[in-house]
N, C-alpha and C. Protein backbone atom coordinates (compact mmCIF):
# COMPACT_ATOMS: atom_id res chain seq x y z
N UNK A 1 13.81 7.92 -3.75
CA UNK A 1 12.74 7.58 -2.84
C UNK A 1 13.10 8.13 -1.47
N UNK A 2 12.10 8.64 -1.04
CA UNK A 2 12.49 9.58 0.59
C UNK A 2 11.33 8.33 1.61
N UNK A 3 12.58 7.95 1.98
CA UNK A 3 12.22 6.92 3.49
C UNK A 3 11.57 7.94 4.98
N UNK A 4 10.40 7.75 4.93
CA UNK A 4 9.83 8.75 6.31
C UNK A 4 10.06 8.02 7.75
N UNK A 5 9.48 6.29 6.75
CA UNK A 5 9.80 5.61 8.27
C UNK A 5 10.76 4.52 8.00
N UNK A 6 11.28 3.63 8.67
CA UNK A 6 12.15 2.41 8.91
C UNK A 6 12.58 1.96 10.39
N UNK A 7 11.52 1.14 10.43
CA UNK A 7 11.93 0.27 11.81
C UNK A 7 10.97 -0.73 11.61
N UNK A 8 11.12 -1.35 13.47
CA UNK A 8 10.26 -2.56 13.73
C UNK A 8 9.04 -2.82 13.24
N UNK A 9 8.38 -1.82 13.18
CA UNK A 9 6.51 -1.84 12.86
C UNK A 9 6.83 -1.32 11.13
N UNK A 10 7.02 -0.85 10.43
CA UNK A 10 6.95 -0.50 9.02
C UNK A 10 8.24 0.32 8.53
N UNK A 11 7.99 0.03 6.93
CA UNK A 11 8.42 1.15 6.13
C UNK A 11 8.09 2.07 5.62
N UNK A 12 7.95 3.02 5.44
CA UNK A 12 7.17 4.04 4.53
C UNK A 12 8.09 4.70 3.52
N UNK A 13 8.03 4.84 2.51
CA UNK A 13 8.87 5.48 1.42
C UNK A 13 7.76 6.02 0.44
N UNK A 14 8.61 7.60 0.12
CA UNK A 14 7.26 8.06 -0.72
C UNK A 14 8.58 8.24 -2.00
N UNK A 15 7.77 8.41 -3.28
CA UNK A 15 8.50 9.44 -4.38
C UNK A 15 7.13 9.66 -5.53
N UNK A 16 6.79 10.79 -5.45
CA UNK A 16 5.30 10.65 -6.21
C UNK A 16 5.57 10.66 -7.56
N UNK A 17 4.40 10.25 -7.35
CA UNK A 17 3.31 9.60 -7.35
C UNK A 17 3.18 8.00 -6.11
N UNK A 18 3.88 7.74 -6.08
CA UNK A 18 4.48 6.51 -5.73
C UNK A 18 4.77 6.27 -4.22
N UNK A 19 3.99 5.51 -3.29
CA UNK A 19 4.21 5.24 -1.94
C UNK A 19 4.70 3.57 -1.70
N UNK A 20 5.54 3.32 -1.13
CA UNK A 20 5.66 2.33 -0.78
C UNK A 20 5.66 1.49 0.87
N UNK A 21 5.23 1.18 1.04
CA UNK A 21 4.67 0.73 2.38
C UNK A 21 5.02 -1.09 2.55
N UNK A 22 5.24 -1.69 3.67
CA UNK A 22 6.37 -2.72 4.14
C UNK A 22 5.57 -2.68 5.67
N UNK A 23 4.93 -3.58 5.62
CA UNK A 23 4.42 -3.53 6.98
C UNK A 23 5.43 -4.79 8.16
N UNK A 24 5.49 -4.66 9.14
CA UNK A 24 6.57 -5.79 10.14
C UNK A 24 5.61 -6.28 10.95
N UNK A 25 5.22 -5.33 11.53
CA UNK A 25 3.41 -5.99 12.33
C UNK A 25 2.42 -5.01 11.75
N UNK A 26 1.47 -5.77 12.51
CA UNK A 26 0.13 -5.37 12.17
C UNK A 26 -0.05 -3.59 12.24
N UNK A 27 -0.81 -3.22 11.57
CA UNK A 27 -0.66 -1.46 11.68
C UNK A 27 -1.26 -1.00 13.12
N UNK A 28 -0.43 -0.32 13.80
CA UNK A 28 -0.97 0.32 14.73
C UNK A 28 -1.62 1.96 14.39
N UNK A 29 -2.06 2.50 14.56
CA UNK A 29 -2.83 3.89 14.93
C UNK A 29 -1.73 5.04 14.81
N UNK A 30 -0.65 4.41 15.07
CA UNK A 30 0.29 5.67 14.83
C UNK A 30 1.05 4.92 13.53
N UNK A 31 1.07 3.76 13.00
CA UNK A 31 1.90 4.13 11.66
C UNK A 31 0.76 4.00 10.38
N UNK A 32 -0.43 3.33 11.15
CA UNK A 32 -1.17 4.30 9.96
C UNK A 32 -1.85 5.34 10.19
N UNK A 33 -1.53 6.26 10.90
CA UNK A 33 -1.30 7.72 10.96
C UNK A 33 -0.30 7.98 10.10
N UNK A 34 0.52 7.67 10.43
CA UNK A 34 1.77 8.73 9.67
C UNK A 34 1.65 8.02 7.82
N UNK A 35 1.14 6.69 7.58
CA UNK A 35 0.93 6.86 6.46
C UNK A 35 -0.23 7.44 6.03
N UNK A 36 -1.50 7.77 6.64
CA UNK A 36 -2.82 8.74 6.28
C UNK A 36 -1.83 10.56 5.47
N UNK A 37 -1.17 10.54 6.53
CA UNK A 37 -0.44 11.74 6.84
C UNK A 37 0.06 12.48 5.11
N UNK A 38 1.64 10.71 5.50
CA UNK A 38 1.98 10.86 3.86
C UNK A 38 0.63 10.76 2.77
N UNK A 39 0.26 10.09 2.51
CA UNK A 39 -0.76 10.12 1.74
C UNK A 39 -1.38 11.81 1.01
N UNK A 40 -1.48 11.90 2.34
CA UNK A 40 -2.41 13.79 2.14
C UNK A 40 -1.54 14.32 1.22
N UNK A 41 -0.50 14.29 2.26
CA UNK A 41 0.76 15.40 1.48
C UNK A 41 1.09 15.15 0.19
N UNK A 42 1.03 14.17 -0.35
CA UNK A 42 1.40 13.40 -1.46
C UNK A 42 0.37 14.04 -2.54
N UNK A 43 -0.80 14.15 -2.12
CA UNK A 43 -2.36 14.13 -3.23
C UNK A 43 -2.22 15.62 -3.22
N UNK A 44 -1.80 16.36 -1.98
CA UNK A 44 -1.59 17.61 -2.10
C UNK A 44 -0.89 18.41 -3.06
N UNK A 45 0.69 18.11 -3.52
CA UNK A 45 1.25 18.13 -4.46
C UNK A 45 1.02 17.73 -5.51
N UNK A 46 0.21 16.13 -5.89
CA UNK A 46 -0.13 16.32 -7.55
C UNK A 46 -1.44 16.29 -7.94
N UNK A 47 -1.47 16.55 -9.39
CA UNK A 47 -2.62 16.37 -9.70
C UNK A 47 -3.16 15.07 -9.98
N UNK A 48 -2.41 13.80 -10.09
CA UNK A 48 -3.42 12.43 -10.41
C UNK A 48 -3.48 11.31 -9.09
N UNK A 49 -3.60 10.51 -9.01
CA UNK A 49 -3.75 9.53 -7.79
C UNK A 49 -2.68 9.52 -7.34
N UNK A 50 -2.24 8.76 -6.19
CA UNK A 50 -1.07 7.85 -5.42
C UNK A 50 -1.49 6.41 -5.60
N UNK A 51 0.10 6.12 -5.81
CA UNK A 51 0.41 4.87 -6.26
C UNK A 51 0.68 3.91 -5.16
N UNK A 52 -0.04 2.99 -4.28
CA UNK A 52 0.30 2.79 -2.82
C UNK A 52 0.62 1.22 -2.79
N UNK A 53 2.04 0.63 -2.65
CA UNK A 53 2.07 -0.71 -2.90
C UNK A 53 2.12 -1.19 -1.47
N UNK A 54 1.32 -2.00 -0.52
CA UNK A 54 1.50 -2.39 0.81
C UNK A 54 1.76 -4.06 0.63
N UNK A 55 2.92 -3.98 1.10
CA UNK A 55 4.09 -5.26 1.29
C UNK A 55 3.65 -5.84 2.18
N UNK A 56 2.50 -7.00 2.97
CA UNK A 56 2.58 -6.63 3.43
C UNK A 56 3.34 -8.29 4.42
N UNK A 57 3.93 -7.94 5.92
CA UNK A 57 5.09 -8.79 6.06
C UNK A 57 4.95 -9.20 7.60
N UNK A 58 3.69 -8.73 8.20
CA UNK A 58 3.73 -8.71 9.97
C UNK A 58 2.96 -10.19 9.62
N UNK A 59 3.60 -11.00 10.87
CA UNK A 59 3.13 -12.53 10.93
C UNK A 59 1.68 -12.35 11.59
N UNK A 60 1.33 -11.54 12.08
CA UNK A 60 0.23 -11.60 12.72
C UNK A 60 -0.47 -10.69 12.28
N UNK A 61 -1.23 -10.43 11.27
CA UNK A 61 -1.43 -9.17 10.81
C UNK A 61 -3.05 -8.58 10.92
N UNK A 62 -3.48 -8.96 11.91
CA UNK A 62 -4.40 -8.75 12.60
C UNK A 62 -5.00 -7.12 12.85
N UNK A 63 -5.83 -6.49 12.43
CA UNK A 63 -6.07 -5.54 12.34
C UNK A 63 -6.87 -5.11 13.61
N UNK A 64 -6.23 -3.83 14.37
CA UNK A 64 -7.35 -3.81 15.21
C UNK A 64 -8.66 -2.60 14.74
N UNK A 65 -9.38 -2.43 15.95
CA UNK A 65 -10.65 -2.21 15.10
C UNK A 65 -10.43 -0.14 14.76
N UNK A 66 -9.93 0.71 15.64
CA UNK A 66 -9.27 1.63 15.67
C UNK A 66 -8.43 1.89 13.68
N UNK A 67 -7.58 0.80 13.65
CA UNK A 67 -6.92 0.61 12.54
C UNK A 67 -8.38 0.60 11.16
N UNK A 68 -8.91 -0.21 11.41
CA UNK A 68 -10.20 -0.26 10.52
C UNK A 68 -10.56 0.78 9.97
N UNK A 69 -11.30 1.63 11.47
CA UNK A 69 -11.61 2.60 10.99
C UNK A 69 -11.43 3.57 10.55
N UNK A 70 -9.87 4.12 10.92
CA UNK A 70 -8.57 4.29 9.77
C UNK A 70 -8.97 4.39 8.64
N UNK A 71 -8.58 2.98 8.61
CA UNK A 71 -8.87 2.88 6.61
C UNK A 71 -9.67 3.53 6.45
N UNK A 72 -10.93 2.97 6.83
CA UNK A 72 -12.61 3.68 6.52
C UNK A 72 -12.86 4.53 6.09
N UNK A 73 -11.97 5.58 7.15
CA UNK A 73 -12.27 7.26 7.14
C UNK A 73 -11.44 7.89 5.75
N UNK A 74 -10.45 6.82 5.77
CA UNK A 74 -9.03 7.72 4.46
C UNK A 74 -9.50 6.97 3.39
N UNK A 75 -10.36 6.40 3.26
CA UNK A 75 -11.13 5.45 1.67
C UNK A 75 -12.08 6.38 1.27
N UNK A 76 -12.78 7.53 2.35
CA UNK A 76 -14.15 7.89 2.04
C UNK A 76 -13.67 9.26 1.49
N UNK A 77 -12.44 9.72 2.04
CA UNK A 77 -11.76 10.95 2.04
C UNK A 77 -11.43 11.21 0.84
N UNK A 78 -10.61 10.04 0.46
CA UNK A 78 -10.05 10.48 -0.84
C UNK A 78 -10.14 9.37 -2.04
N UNK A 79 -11.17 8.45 -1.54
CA UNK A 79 -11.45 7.42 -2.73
C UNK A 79 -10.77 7.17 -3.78
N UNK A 80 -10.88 7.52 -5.14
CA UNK A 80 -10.57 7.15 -6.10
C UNK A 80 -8.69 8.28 -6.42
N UNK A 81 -8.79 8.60 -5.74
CA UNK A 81 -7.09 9.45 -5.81
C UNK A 81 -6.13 8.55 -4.95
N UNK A 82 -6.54 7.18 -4.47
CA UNK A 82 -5.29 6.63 -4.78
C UNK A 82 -5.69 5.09 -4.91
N UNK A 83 -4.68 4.40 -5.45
CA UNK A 83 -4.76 3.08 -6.16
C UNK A 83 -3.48 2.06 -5.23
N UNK A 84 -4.47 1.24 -4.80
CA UNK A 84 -3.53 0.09 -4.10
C UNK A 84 -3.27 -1.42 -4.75
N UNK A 85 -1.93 -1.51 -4.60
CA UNK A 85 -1.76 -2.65 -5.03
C UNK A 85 -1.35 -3.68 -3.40
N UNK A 86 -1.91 -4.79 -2.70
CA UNK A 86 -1.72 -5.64 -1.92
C UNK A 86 -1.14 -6.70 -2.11
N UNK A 87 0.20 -6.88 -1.77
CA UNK A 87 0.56 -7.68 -1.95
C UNK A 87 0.76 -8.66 -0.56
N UNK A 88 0.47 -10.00 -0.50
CA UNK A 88 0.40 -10.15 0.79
C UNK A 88 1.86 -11.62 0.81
N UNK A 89 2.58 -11.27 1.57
CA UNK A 89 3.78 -12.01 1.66
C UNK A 89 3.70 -13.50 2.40
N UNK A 90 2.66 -13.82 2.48
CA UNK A 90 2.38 -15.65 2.79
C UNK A 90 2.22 -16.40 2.13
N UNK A 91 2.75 -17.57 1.86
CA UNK A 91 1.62 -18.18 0.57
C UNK A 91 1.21 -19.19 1.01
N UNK A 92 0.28 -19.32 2.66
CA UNK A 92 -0.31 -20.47 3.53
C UNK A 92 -1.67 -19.92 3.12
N UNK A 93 -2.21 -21.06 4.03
CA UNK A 93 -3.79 -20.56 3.97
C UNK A 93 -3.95 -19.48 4.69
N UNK A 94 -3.07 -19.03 5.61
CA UNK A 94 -3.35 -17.80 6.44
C UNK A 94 -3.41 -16.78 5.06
N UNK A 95 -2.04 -16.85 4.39
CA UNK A 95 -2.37 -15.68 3.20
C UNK A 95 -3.36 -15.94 2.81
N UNK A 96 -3.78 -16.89 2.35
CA UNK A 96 -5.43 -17.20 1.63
C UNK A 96 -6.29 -16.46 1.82
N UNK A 97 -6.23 -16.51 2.84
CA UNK A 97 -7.34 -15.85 3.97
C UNK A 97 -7.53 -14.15 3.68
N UNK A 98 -5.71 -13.88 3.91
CA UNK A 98 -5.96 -12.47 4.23
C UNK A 98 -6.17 -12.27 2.38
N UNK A 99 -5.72 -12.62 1.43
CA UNK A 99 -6.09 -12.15 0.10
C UNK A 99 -7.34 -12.24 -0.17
N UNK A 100 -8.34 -13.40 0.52
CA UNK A 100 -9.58 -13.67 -0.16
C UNK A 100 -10.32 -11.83 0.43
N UNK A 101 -10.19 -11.56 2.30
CA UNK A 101 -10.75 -10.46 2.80
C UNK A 101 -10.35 -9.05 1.63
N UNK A 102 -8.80 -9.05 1.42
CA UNK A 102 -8.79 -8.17 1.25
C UNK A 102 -9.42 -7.92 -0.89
N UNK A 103 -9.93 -9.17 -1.50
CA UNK A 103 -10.46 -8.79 -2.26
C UNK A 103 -11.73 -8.82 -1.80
N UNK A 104 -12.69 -9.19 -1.18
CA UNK A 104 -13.75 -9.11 -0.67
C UNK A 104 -13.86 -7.53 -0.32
N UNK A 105 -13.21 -6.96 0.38
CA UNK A 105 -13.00 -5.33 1.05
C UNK A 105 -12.82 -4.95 -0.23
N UNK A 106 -12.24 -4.97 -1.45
CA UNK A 106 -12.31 -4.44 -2.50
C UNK A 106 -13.24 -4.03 -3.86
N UNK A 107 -14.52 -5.29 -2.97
CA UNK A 107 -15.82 -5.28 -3.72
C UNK A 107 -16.86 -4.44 -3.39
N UNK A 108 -16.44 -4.16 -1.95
CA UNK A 108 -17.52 -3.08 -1.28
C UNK A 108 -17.82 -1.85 -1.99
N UNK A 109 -19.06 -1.72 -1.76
CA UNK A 109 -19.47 0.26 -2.39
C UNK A 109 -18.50 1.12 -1.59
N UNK A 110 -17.97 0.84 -0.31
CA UNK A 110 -17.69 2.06 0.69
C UNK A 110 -16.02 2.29 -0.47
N UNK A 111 -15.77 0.94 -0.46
CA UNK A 111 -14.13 1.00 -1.25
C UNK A 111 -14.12 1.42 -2.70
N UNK A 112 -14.48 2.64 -2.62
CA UNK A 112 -14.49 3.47 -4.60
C UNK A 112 -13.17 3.25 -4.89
N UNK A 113 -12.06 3.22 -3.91
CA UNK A 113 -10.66 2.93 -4.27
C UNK A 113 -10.59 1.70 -4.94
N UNK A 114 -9.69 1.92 -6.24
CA UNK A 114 -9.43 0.45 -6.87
C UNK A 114 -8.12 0.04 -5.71
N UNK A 115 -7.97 -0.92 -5.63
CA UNK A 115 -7.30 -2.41 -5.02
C UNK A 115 -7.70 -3.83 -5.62
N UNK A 116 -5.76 -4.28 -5.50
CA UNK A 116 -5.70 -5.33 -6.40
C UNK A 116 -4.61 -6.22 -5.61
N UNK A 117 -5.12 -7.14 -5.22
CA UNK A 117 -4.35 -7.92 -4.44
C UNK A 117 -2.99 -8.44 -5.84
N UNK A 118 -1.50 -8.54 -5.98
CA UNK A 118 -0.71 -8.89 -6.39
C UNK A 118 0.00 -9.64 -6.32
N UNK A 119 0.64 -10.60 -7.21
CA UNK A 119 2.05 -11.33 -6.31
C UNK A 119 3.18 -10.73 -6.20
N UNK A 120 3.70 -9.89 -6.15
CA UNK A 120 4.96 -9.11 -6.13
C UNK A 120 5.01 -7.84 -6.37
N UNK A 121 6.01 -7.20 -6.43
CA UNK A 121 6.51 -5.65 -6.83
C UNK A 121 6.35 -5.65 -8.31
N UNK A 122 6.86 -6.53 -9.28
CA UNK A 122 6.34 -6.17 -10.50
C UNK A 122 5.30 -6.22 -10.70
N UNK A 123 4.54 -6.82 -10.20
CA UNK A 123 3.09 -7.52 -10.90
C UNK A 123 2.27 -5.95 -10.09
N UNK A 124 2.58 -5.14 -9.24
CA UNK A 124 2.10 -3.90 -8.51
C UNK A 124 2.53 -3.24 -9.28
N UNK A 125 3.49 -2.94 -10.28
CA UNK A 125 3.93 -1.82 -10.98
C UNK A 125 3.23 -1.95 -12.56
N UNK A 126 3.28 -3.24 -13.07
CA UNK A 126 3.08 -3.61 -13.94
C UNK A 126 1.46 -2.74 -13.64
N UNK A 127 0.75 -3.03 -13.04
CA UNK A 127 -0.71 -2.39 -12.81
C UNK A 127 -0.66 -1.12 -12.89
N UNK A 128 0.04 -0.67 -12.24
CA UNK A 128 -0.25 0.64 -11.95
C UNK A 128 0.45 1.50 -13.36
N UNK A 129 1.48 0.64 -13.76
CA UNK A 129 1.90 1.46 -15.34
C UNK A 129 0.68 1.04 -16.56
N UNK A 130 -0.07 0.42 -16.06
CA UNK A 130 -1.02 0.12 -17.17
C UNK A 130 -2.50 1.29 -16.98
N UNK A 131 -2.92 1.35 -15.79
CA UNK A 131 -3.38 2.28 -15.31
C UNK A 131 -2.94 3.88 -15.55
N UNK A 132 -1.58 4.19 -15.84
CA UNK A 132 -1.25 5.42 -16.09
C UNK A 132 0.20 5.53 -16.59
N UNK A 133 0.24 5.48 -18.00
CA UNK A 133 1.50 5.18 -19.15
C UNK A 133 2.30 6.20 -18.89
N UNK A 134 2.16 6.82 -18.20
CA UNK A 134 3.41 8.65 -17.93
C UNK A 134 4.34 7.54 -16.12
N UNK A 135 3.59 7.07 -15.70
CA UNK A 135 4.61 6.76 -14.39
C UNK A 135 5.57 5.48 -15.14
N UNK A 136 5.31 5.24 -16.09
CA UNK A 136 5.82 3.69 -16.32
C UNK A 136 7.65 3.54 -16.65
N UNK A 137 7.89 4.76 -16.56
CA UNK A 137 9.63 5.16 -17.06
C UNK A 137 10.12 5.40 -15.61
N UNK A 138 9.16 5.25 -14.53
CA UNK A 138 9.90 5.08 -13.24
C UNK A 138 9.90 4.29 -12.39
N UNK A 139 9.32 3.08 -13.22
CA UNK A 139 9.27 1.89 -12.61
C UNK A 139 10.35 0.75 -12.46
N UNK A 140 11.65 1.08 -13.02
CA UNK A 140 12.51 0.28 -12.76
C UNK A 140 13.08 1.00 -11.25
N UNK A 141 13.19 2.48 -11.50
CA UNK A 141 13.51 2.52 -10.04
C UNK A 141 12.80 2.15 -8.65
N UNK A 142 11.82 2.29 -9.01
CA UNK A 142 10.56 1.87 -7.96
C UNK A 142 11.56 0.01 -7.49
N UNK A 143 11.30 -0.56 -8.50
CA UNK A 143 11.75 -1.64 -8.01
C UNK A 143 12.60 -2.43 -7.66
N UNK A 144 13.95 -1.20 -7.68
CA UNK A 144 14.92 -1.23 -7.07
C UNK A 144 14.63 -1.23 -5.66
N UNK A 145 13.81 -0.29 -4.97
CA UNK A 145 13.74 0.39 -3.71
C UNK A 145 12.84 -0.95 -2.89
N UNK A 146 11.95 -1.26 -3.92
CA UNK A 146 10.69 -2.22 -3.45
C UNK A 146 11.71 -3.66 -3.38
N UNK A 147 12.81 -3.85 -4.49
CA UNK A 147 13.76 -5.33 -4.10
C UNK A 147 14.19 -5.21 -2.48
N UNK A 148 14.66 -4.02 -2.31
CA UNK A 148 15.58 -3.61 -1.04
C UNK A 148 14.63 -3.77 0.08
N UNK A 149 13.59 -3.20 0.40
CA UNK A 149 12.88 -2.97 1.44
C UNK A 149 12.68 -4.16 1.56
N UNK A 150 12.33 -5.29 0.58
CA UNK A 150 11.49 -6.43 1.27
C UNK A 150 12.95 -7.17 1.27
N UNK A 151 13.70 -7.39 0.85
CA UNK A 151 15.16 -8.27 1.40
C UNK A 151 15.32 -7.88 2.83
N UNK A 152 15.15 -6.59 3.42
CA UNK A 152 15.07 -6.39 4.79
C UNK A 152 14.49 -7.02 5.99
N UNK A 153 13.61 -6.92 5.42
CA UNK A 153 12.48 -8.11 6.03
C UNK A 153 12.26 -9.69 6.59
């Protein structure tokens, strides 16, 4: 797994098919830039989706509206070429909250992207190897990388 980012605001780790993402705060404009970025490069090189698991771990995870439209623009771009698994690291009503939005955002027409809110790294791999039986022999390493990143945290 090739680590692009690691610090205060996120992680980013790609190995394709396969992105892994670890958020610390809320996404700003420049680290989801640089994950739009990875993303491209990623779809560029293969031929089937990206595998995008977002950890996600900022206490305040408040989206601003800039960030939104972010998403917006990279959902319409490349829709169905990549597959998210959300996993959201609270288990208050605040998580409540953010799992109920982010399956709600998952029902929309604009979101052709499948997303699947998860409880963990397996239960994100487990999906995504069911979704596509050729990545599924690299999923123990995946969750080596995905144990590590979030023990960081």
């Amino acid at each position: 797994m090739r680590t692009l980012r690691d610090d205060d605001k996120a992680l980013l780790a790609v190995d394709s098919p396969f992105v892994l993402v670890v958020t610390r705060v809320a996404p700003t404009t420049e680290t989801f830039g640089q994950f739009r970025e990875a993303v491209r490069a990623l779809l560029a090189e293969c031929d089937g989706p990206a595998y995008v698991l977002v950890a996600m771990r900022a206490r305040k995870p408040r989206l601003e509206p800039e960030v939104r439209t972010m998403m917006l623009e990279l959902w319409r771009e490349i829709g169905t070429r990549i597959v998210v698994a959300a996993w959201v690291g609270r288990d208050s009503f605040a998580g409540a909250i953010q799992r109920s939005v982010i399956t709600g955002l998952s029902l929309l027409a604009v979101a052709r992207t499948p997303i699947k809110v998860v409880s963990d790294g397996r239960d994100a791999l487990a999906w995504f190897a069911s979704r596509d039986a050729a990545i599924a022999g690299r999923c123990a390493a995946w969750q080596q990388a995905i144990d590590a990143a979030v023990r960081e945290t």
